[in-house]
PDB file of N, CA and C in Angstrom:
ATOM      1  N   UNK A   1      -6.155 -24.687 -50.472  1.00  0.00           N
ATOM      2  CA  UNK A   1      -4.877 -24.537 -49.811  1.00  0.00           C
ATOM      3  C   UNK A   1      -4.543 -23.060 -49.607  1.00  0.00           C
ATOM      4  N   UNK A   2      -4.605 -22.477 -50.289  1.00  0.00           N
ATOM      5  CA  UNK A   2      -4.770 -20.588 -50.638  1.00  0.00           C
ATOM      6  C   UNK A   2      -5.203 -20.175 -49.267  1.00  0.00           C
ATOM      7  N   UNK A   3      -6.785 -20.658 -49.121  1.00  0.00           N
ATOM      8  CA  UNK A   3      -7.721 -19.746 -48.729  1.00  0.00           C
ATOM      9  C   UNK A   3      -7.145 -20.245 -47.058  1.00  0.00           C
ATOM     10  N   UNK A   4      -6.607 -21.733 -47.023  1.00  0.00           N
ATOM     11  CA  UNK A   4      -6.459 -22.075 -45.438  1.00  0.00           C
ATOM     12  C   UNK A   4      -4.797 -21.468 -44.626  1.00  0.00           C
ATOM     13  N   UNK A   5      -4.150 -20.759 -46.290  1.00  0.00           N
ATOM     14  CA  UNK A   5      -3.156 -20.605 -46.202  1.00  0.00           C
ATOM     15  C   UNK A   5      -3.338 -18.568 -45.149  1.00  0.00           C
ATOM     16  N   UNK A   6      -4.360 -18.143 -46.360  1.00  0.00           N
ATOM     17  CA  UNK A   6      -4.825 -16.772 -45.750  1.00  0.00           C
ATOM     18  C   UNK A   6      -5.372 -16.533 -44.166  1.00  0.00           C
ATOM     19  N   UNK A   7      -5.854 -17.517 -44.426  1.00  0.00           N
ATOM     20  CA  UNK A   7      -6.747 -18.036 -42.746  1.00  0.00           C
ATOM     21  C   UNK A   7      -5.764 -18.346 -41.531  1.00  0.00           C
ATOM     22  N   UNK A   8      -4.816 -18.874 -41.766  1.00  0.00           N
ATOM     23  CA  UNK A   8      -4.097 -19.020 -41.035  1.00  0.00           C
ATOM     24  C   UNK A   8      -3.246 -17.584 -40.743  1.00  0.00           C
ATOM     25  N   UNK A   9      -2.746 -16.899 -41.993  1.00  0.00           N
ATOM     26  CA  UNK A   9      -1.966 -15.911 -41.928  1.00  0.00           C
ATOM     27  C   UNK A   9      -3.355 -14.606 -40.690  1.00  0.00           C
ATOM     28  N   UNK A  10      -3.878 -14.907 -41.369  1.00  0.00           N
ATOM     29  CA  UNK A  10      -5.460 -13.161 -40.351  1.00  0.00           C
ATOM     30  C   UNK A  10      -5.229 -13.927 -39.314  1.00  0.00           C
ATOM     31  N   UNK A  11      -5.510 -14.981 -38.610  1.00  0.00           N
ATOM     32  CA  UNK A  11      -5.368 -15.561 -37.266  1.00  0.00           C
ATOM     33  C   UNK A  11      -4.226 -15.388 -37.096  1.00  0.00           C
ATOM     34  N   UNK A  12      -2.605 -15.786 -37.143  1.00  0.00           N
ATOM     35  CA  UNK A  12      -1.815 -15.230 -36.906  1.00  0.00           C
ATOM     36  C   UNK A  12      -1.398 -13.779 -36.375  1.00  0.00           C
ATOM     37  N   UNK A  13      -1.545 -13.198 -37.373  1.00  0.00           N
ATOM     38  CA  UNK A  13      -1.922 -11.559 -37.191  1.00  0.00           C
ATOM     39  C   UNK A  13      -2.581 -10.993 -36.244  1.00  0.00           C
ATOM     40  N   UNK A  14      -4.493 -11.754 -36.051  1.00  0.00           N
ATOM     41  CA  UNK A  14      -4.739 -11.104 -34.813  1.00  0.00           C
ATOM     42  C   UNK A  14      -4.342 -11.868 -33.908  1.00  0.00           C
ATOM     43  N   UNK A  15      -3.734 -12.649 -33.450  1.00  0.00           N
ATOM     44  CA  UNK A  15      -3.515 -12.900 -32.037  1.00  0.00           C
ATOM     45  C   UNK A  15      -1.775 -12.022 -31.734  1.00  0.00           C
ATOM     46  N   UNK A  16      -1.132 -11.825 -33.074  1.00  0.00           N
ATOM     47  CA  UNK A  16      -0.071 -11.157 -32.918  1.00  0.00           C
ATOM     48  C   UNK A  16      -0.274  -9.646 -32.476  1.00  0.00           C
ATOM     49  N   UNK A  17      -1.458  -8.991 -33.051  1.00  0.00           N
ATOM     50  CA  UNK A  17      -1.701  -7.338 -32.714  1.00  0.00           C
ATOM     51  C   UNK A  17      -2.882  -7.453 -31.297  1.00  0.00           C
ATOM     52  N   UNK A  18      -2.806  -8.831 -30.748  1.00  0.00           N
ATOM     53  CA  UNK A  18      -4.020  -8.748 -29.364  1.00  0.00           C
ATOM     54  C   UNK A  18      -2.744  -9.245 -28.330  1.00  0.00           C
ATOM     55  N   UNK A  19      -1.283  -9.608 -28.579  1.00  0.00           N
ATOM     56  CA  UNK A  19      -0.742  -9.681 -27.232  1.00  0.00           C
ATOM     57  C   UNK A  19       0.320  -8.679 -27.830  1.00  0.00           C
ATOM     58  N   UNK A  20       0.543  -8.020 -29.065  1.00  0.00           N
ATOM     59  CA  UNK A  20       0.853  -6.784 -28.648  1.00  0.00           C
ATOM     60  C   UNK A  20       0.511  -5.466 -27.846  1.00  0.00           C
ATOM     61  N   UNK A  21      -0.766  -5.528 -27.642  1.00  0.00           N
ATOM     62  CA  UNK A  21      -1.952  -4.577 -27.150  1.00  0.00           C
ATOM     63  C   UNK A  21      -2.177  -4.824 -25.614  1.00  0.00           C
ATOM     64  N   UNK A  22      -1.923  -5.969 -25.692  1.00  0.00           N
ATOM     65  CA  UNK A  22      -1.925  -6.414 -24.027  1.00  0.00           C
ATOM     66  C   UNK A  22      -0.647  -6.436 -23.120  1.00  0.00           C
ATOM     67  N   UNK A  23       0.724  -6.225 -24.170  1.00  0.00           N
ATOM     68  CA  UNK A  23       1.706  -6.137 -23.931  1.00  0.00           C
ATOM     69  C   UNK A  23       1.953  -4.539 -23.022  1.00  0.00           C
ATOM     70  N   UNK A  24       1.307  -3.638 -24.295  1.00  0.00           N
ATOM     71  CA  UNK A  24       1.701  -2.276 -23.556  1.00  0.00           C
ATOM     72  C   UNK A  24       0.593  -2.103 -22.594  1.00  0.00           C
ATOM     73  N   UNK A  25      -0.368  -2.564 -22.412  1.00  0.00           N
ATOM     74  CA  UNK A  25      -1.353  -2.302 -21.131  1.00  0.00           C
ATOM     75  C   UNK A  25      -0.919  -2.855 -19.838  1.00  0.00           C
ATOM     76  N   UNK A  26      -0.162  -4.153 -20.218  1.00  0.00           N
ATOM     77  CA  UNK A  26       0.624  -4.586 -18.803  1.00  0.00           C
ATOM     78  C   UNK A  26       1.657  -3.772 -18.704  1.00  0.00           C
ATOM     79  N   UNK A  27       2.445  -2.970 -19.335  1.00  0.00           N
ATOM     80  CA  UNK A  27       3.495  -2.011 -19.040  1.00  0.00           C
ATOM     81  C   UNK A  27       3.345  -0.473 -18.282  1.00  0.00           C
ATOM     82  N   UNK A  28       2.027  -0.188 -18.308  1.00  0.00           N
ATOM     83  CA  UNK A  28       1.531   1.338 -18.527  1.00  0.00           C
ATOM     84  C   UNK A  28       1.031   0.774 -16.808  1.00  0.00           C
ATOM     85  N   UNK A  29       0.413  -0.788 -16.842  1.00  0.00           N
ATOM     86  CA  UNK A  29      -0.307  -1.027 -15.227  1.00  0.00           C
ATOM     87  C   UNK A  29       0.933  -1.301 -14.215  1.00  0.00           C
ATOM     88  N   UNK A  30       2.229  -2.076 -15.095  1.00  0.00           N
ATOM     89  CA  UNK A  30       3.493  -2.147 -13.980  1.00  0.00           C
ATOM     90  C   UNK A  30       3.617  -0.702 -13.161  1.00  0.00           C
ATOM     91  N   UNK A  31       3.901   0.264 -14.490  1.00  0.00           N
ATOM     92  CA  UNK A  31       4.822   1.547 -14.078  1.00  0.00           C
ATOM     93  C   UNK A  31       3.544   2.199 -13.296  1.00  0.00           C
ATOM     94  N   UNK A  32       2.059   1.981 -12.894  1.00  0.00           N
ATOM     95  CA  UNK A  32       1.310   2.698 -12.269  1.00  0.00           C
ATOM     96  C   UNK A  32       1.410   1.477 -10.360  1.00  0.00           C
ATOM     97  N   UNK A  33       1.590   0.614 -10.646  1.00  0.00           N
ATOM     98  CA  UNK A  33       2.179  -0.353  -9.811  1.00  0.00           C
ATOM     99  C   UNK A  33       3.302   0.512  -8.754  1.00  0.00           C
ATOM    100  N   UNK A  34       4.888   0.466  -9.742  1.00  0.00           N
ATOM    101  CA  UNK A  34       5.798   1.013  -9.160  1.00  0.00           C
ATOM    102  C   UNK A  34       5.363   2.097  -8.619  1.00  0.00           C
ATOM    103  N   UNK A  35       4.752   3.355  -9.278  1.00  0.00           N
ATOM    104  CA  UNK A  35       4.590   4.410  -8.541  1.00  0.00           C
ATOM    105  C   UNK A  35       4.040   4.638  -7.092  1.00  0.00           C
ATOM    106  N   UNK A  36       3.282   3.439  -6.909  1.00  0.00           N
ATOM    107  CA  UNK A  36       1.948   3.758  -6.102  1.00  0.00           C
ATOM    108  C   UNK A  36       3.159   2.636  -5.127  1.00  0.00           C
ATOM    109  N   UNK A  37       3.567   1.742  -5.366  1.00  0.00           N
ATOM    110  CA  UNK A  37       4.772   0.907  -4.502  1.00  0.00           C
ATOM    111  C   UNK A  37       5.395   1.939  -3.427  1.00  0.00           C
ATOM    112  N   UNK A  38       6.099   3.038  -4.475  1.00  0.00           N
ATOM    113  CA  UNK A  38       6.985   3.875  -3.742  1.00  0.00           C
ATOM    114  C   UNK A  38       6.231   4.910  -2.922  1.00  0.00           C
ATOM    115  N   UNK A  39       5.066   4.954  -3.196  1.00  0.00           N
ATOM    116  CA  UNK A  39       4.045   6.453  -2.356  1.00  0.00           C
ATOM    117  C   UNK A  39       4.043   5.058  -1.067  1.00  0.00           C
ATOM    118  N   UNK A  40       3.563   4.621  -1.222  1.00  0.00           N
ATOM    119  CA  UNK A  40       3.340   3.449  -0.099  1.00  0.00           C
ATOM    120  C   UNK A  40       4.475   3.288   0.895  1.00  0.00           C
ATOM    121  N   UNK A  41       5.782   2.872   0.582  1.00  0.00           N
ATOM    122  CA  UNK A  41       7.021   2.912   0.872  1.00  0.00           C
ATOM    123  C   UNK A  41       7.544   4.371   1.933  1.00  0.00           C
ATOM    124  N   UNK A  42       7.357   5.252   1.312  1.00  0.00           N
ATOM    125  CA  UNK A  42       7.195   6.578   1.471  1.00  0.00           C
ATOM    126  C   UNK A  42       6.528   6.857   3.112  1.00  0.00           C
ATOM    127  N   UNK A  43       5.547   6.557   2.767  1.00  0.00           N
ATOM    128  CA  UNK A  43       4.122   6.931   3.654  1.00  0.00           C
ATOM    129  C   UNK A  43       4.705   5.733   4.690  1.00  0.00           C
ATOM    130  N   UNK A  44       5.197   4.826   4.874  1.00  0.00           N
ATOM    131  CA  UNK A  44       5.129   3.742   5.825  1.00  0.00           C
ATOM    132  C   UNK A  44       6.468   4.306   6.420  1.00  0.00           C
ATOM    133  N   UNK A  45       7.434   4.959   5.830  1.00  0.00           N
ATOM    134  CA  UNK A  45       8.292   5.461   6.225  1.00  0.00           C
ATOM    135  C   UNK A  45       7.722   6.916   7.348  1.00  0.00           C
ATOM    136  N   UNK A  46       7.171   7.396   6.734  1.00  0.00           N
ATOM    137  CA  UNK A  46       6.546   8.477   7.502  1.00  0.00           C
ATOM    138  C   UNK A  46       5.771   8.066   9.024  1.00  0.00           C
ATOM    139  N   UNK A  47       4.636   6.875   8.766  1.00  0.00           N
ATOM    140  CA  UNK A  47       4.363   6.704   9.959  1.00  0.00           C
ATOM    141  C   UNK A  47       5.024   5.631  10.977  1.00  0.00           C
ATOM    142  N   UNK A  48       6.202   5.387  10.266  1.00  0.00           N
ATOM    143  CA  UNK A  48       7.538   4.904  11.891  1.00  0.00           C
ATOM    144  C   UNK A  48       7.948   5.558  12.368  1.00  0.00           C
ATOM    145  N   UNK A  49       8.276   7.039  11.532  1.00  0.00           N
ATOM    146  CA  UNK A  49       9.038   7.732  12.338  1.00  0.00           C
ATOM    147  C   UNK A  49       7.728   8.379  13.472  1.00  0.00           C
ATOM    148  N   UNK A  50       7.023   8.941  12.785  1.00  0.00           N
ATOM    149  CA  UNK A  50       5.392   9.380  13.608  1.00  0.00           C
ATOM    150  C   UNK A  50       5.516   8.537  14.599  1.00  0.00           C
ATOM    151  N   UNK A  51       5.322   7.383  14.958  1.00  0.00           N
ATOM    152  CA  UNK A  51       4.917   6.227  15.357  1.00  0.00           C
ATOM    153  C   UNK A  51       6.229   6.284  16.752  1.00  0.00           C
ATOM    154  N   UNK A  52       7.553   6.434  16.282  1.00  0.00           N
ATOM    155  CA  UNK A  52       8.874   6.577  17.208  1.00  0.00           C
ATOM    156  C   UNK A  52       8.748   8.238  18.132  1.00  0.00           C
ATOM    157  N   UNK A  53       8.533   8.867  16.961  1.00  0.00           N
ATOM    158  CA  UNK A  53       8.371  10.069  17.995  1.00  0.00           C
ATOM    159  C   UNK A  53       7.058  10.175  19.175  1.00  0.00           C
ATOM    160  N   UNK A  54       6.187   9.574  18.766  1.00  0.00           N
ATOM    161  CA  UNK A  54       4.690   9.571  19.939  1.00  0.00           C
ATOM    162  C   UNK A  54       5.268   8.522  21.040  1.00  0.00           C
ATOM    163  N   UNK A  55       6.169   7.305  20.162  1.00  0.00           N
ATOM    164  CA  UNK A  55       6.783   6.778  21.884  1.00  0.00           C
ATOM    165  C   UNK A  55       7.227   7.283  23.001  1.00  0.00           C
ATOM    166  N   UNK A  56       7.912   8.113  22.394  1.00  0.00           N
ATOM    167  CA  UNK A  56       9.356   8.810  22.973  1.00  0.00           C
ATOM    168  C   UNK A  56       8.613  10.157  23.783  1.00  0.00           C
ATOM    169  N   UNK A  57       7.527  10.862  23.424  1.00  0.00           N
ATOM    170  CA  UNK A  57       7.020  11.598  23.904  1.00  0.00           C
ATOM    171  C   UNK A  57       5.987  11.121  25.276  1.00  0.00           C
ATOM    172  N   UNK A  58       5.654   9.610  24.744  1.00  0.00           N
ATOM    173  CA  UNK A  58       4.531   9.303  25.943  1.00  0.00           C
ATOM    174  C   UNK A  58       5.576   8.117  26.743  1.00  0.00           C
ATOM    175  N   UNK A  59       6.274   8.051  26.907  1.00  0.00           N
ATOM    176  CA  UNK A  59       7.322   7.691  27.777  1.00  0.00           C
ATOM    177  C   UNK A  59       7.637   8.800  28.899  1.00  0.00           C
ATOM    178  N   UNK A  60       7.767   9.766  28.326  1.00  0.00           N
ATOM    179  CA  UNK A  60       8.150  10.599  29.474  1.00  0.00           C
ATOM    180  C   UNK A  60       7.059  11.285  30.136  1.00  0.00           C
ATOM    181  N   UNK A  61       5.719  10.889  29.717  1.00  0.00           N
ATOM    182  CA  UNK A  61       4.327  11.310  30.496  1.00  0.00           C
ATOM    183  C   UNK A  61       3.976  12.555  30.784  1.00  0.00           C
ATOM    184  N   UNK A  62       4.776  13.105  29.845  1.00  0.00           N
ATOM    185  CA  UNK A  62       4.208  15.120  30.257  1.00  0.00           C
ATOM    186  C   UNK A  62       2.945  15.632  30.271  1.00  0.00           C
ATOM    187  N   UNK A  63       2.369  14.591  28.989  1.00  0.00           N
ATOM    188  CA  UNK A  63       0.852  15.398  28.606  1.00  0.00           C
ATOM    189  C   UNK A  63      -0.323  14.686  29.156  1.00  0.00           C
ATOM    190  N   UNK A  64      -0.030  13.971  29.980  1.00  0.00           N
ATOM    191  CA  UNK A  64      -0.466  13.064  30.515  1.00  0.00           C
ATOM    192  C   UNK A  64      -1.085  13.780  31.814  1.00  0.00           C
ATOM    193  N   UNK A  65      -0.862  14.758  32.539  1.00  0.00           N
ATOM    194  CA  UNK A  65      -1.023  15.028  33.084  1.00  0.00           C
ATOM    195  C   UNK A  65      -2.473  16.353  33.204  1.00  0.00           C
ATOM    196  N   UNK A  66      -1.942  17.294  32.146  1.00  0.00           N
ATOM    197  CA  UNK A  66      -2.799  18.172  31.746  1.00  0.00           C
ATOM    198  C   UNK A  66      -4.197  17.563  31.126  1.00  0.00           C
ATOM    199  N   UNK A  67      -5.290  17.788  31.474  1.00  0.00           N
ATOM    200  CA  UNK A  67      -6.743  17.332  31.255  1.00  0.00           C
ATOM    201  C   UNK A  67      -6.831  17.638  29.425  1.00  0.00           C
ATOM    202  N   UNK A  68      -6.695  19.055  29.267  1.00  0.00           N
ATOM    203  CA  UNK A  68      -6.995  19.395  28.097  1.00  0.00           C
ATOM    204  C   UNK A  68      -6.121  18.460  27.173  1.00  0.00           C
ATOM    205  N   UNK A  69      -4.890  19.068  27.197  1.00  0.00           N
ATOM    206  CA  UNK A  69      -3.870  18.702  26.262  1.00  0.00           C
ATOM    207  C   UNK A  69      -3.620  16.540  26.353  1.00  0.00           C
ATOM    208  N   UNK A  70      -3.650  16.072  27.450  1.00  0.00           N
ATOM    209  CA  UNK A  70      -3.978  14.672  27.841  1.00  0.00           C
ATOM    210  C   UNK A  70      -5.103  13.846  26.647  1.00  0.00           C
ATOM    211  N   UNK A  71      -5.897  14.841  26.964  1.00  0.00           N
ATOM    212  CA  UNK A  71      -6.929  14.661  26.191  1.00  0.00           C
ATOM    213  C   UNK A  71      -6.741  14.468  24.080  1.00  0.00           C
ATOM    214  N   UNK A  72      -6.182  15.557  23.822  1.00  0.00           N
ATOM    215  CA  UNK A  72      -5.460  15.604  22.917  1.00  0.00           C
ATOM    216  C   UNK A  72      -4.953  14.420  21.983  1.00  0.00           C
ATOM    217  N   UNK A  73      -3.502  14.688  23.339  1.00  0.00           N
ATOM    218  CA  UNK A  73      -2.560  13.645  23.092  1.00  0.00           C
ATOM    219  C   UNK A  73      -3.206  12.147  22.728  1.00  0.00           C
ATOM    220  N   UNK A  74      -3.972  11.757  23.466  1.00  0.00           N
ATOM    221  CA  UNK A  74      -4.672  10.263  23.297  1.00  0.00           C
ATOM    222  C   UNK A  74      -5.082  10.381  22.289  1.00  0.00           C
ATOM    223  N   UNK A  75      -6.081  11.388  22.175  1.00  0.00           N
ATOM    224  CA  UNK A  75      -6.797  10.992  20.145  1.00  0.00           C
ATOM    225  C   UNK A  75      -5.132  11.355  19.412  1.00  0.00           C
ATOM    226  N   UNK A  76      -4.635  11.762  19.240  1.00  0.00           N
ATOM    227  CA  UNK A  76      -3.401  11.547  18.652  1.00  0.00           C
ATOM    228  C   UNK A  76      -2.947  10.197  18.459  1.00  0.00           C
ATOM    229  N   UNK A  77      -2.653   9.790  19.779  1.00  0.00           N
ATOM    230  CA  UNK A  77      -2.251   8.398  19.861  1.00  0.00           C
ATOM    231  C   UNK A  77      -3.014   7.209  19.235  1.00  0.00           C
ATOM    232  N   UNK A  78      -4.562   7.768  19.737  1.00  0.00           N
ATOM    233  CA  UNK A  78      -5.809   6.638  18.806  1.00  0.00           C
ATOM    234  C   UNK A  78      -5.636   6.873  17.097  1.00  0.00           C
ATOM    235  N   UNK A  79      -5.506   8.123  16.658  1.00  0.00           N
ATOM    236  CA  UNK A  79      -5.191   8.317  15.313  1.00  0.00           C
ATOM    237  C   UNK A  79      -3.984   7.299  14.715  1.00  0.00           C
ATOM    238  N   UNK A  80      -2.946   7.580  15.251  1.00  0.00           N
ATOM    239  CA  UNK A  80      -1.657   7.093  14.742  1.00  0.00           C
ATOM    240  C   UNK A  80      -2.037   5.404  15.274  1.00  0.00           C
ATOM    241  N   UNK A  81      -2.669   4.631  16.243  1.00  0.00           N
ATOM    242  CA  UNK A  81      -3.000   3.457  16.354  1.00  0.00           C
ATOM    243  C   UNK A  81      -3.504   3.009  14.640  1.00  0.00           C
ATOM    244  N   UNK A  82      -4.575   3.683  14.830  1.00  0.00           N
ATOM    245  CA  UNK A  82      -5.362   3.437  13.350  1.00  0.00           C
ATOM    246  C   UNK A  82      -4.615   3.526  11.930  1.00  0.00           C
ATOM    247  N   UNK A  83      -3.648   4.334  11.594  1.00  0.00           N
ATOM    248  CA  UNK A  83      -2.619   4.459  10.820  1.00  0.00           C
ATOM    249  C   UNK A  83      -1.803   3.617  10.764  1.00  0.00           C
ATOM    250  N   UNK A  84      -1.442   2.926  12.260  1.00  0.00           N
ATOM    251  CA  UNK A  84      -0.235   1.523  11.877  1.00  0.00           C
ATOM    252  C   UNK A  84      -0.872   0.373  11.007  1.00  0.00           C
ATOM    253  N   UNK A  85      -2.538   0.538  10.490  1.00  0.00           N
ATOM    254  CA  UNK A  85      -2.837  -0.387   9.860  1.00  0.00           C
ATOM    255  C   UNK A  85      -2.309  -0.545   8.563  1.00  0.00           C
ATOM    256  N   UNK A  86      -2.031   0.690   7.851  1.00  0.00           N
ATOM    257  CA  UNK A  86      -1.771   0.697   6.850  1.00  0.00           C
ATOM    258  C   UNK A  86      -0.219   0.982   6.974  1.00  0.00           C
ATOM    259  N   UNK A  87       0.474   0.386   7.952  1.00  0.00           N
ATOM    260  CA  UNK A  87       2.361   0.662   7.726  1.00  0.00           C
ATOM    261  C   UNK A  87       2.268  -0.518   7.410  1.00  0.00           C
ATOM    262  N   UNK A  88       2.866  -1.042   5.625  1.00  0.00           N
ATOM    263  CA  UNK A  88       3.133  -2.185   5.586  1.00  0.00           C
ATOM    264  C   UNK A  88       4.269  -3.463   5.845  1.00  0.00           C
ATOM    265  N   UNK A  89       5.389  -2.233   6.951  1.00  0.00           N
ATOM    266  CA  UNK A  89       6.349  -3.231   7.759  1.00  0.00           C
ATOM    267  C   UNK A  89       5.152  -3.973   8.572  1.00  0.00           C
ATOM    268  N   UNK A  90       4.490  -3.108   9.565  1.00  0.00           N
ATOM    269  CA  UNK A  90       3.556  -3.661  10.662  1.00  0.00           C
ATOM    270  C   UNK A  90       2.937  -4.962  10.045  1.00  0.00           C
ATOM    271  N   UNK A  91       2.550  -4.581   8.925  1.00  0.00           N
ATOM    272  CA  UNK A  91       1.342  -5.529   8.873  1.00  0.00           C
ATOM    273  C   UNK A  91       2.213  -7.237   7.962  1.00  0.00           C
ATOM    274  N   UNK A  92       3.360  -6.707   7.363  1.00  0.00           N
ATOM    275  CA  UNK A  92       4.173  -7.883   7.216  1.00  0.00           C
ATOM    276  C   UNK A  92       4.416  -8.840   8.455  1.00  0.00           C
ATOM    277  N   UNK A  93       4.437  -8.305   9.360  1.00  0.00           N
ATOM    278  CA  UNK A  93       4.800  -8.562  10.980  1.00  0.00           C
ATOM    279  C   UNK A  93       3.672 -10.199  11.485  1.00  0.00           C
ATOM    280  N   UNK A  94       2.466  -8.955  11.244  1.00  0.00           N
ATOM    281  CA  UNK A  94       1.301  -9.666  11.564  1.00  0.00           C
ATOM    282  C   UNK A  94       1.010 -10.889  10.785  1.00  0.00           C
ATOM    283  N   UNK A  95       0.235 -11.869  11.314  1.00  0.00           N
ATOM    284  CA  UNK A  95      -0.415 -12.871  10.450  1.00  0.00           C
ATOM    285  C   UNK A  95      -1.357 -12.560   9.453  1.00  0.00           C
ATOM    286  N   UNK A  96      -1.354 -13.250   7.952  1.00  0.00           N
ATOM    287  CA  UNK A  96      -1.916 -12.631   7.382  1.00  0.00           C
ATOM    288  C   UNK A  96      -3.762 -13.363   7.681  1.00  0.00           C
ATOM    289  N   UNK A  97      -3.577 -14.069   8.637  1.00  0.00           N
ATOM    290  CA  UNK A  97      -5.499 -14.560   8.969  1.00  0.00           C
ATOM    291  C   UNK A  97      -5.826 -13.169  10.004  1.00  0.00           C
ATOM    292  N   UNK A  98      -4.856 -12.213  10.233  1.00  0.00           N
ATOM    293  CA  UNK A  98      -6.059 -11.320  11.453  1.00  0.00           C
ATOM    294  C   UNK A  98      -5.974 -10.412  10.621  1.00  0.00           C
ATOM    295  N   UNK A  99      -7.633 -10.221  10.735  1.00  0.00           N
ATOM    296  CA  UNK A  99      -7.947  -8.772  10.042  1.00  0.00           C
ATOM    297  C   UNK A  99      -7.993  -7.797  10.566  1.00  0.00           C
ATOM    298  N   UNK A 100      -7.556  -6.594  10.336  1.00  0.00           N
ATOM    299  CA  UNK A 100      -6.912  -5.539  10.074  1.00  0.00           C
ATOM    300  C   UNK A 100      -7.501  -4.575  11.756  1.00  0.00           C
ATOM    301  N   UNK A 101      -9.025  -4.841  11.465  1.00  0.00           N
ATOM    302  CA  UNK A 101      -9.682  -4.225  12.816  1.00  0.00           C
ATOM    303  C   UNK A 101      -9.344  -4.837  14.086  1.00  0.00           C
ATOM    304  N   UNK A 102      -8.709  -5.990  13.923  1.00  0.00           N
ATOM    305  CA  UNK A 102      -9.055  -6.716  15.448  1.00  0.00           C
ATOM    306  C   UNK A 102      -7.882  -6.822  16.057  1.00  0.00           C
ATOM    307  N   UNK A 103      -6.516  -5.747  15.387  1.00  0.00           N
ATOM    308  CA  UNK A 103      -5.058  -6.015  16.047  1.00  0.00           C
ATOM    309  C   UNK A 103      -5.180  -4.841  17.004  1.00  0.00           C
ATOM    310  N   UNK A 104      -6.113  -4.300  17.410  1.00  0.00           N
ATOM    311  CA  UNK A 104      -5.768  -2.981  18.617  1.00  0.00           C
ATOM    312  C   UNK A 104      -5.120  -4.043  19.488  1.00  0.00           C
TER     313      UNK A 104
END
């Protein structure tokens, strides 16, 4: 009775110091979670506004005209295309069956 009494108590114990241990590892992975949430947040914020200002500029067709700078402007525009992949308003938008390459 002793020995099933001890046995029980060490099993107790370790499963008590193995979801304490797992306790603070899920805490340390939340708060690396949140951080990386808000860089994300951040950054998606950054490329709407990016994203509003290249409208507003190729609406009024200025650079459009000049060969060099035309030129430019489009890989600009192809850049910031490629970047709306990762704005995660955009991609909330989208269905989540199309993958990522095939929304040009």
């Amino acid at each position: 009775m002793i020995t099933l009494s001890i046995i029980l108590f060490l099993v107790s114990f370790l499963i008590g110091y193995i979801s304490y241990n797992l306790f603070r590892k899920v805490e340390k992975l939340e708060k690396i979670v949140d951080s990386q949430e808000a860089y994300i947040r951040k950054f998606s914020s950054t490329l709407n506004s990016t994203k509003n200002q290249l409208d507003n500029i190729d609406r009024k067709g200025t650079f459009e005209s000049d060969d060099e700078i035309g030129w430019f402007f489009e890989s600009i525009k192809t850049l910031q295309r490629e970047l709306n992949e990762f704005n995660i308003n955009e991609n909330n938008r989208n269905t989540q069956s199309t993958p990522p390459s095939s929304r040009r």
